[in-house]
C-alpha atoms as a PDB file:
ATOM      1  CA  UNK A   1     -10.308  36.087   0.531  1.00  0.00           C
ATOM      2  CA  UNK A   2      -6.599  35.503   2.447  1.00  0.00           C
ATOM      3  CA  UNK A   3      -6.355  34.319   5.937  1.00  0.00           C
ATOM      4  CA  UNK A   4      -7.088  37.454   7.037  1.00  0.00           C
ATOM      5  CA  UNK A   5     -10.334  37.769   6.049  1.00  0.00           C
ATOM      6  CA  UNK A   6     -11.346  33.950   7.105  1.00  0.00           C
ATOM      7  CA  UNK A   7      -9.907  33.912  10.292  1.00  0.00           C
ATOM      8  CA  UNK A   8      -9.106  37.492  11.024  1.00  0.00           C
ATOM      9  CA  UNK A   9      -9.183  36.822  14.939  1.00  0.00           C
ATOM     10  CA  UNK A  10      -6.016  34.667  14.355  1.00  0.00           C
ATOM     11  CA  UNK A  11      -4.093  35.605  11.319  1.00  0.00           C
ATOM     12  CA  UNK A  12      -3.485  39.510  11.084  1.00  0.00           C
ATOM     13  CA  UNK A  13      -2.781  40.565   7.101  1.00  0.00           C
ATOM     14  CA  UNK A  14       1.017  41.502   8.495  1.00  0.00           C
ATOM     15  CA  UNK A  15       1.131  38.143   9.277  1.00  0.00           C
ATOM     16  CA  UNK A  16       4.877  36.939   8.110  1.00  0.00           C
ATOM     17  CA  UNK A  17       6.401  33.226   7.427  1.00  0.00           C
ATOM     18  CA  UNK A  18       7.525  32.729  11.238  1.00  0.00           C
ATOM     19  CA  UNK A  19       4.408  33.848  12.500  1.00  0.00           C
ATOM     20  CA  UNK A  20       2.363  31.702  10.200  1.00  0.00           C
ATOM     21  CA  UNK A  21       4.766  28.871  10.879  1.00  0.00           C
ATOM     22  CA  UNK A  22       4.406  29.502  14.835  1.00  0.00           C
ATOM     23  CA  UNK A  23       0.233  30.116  14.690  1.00  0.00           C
ATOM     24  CA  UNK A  24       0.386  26.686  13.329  1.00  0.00           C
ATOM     25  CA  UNK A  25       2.520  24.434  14.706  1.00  0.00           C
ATOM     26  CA  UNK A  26       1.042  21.313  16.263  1.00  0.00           C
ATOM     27  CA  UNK A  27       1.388  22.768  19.584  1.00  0.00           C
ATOM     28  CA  UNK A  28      -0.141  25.631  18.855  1.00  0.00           C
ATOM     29  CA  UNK A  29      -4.288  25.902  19.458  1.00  0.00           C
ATOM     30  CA  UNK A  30      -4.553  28.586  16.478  1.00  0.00           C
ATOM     31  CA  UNK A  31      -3.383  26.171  13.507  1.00  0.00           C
ATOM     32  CA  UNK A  32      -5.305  25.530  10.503  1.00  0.00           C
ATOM     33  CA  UNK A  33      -6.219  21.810  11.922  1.00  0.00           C
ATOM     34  CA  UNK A  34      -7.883  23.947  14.946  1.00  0.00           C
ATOM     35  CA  UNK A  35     -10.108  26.479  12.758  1.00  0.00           C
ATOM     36  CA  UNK A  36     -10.574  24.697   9.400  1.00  0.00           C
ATOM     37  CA  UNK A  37     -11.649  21.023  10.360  1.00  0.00           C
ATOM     38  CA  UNK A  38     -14.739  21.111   8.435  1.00  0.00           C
ATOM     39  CA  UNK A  39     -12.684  21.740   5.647  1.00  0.00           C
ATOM     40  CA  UNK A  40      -9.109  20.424   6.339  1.00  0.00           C
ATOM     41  CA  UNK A  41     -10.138  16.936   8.175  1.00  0.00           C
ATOM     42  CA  UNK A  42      -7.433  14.985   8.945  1.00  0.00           C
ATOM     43  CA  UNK A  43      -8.122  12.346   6.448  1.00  0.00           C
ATOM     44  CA  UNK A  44      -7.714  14.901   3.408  1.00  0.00           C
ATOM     45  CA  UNK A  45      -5.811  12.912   1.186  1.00  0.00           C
ATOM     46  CA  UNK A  46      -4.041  14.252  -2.079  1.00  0.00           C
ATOM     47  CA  UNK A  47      -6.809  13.288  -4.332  1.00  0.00           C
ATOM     48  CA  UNK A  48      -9.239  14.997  -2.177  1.00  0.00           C
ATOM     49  CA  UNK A  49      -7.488  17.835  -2.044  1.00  0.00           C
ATOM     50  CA  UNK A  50      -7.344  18.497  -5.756  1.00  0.00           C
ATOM     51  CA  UNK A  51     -11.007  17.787  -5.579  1.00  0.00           C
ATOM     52  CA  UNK A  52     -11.863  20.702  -2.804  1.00  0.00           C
ATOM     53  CA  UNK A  53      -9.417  22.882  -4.705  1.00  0.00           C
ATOM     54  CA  UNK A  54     -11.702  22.798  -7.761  1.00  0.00           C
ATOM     55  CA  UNK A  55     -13.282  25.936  -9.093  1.00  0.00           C
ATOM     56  CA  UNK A  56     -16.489  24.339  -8.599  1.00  0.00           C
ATOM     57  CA  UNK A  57     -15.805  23.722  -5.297  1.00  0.00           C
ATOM     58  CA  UNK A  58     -16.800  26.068  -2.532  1.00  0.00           C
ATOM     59  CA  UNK A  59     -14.301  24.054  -0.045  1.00  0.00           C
ATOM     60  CA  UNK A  60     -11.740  25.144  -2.365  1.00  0.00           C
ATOM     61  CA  UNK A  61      -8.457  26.634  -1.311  1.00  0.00           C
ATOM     62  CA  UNK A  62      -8.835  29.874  -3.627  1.00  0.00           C
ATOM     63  CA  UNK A  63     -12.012  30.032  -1.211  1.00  0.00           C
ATOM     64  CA  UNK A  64     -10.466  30.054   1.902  1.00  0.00           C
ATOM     65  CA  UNK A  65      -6.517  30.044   1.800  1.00  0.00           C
ATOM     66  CA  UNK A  66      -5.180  32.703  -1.172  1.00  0.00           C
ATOM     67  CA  UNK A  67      -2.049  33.654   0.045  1.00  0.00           C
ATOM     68  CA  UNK A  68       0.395  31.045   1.082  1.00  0.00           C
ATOM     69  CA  UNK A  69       3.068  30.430  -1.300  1.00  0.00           C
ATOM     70  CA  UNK A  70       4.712  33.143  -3.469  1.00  0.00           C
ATOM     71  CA  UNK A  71       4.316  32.364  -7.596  1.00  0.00           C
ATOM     72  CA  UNK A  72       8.088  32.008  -7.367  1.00  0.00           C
ATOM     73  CA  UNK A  73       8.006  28.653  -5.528  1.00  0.00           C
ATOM     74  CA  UNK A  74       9.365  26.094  -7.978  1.00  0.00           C
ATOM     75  CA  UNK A  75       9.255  22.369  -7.529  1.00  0.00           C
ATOM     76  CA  UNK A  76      12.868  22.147  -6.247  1.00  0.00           C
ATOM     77  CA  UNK A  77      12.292  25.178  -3.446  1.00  0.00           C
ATOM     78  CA  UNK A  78       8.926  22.804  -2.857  1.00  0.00           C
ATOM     79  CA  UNK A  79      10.879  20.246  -2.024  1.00  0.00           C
ATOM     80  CA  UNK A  80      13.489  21.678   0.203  1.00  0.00           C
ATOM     81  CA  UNK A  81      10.947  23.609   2.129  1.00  0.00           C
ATOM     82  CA  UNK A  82       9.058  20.314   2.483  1.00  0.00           C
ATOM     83  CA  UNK A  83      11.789  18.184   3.603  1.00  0.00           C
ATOM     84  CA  UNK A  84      11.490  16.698   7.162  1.00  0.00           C
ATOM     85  CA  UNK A  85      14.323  18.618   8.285  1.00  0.00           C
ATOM     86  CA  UNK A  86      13.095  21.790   7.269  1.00  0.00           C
ATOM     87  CA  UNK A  87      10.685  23.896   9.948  1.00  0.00           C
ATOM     88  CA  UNK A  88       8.927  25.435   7.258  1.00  0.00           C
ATOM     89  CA  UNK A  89       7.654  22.170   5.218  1.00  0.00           C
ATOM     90  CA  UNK A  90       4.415  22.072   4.428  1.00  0.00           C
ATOM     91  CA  UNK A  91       4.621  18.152   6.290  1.00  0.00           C
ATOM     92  CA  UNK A  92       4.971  20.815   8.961  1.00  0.00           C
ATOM     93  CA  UNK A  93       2.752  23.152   9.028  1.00  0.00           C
ATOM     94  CA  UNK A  94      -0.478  22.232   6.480  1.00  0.00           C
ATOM     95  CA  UNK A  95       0.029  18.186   7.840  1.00  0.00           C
ATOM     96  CA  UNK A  96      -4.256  17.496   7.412  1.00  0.00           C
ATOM     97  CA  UNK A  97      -3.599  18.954   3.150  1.00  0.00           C
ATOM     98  CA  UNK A  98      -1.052  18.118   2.440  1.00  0.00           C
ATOM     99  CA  UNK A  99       0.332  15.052   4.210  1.00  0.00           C
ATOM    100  CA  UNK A 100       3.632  12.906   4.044  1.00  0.00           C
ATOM    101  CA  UNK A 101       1.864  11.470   0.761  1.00  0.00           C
ATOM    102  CA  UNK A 102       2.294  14.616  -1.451  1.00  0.00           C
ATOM    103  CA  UNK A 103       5.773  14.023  -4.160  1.00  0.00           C
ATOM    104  CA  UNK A 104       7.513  16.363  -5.845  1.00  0.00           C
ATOM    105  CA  UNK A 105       5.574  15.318  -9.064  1.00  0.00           C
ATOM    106  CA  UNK A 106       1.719  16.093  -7.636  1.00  0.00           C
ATOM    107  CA  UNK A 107       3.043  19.438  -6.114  1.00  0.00           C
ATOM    108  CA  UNK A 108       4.140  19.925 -10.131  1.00  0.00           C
ATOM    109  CA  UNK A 109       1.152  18.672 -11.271  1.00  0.00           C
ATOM    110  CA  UNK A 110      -1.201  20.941  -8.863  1.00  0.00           C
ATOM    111  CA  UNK A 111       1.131  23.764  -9.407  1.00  0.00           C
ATOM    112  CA  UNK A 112       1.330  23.699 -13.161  1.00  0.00           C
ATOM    113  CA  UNK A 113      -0.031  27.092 -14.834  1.00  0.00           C
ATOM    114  CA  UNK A 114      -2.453  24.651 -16.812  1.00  0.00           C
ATOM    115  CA  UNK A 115      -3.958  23.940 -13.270  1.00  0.00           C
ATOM    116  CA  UNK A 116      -6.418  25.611 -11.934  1.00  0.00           C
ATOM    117  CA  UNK A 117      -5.584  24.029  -8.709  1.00  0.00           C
ATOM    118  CA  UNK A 118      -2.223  25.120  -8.863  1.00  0.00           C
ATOM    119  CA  UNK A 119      -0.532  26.731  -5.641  1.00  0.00           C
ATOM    120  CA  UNK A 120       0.572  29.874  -7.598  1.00  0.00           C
ATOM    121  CA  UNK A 121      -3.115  30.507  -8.298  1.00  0.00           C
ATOM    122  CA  UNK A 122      -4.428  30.111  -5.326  1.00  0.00           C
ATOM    123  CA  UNK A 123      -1.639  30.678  -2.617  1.00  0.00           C
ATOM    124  CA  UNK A 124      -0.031  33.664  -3.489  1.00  0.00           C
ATOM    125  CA  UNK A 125       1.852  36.253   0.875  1.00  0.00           C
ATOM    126  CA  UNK A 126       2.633  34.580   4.147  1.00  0.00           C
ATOM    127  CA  UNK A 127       5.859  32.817   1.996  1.00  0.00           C
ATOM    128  CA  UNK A 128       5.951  35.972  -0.261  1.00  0.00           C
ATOM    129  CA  UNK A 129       6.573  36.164  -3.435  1.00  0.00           C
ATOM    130  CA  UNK A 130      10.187  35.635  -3.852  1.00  0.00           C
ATOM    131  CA  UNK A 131      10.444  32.575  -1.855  1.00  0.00           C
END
């Protein structure tokens, strides 16, 4: 259920953290904005995301994007990695989920083992594990 098998014309299951960065960079025509706007739209706000990320929801992320971040990522790696001076911020590269909007405390809450929208259960190898 990663990448590869969604969009397996675009993201290869070698596909490492510069590639994925590079396949989906704004200027790129192979980002996730490009091939997942039914999904993704650009008005997906935080809420909404959590919402689509349900179990019960087929729009979810453990539906269509299982392999992002490693189960290592903690709050504080979250936040430098999201920082507007890092490249490989998800304000970067997932802009339409999850937006400029998205704190340190709803990446916690999603994230939380209690969640079942959390990132470490549903994004687990482009980041790898040990990130």
């Amino acid at each position: 259920m990663g990448l590869s098998t969604h969009l397996p014309a675009v993201w290869g299951s070698q596909l490492t953290c510069q590639q994925y960065g590079a396949l989906n960079s704004p200027a790129s025509s192979m980002g996730l904005s490009t091939h997942l706007p039914a999904v993704w739209g650009s008005q997906l706000t935080c809420q909404r995301y959590g919402a689509l990320n349900s179990p019960a929801s087929g729009m979810g992320l453990s539906t269509h994007l299982p392999a992002v971040w490693g189960s290592q990522l903690t709050c504080q790696q979250y936040g430098a990695l999201n920082s507007p001076a890092s490249s490989m911020g998800l304000s970067t590269h997932l802009p339409a989920v999850w937006g400029s909007q998205l704190t340190c405390q709803w990446y916690e809450a999603l994230n939380s083992p209690a969640s079942g929208m959390g990132l470490s259960t549903h994004l687990p190898a482009v980041w790898g594990s040990n990130l």
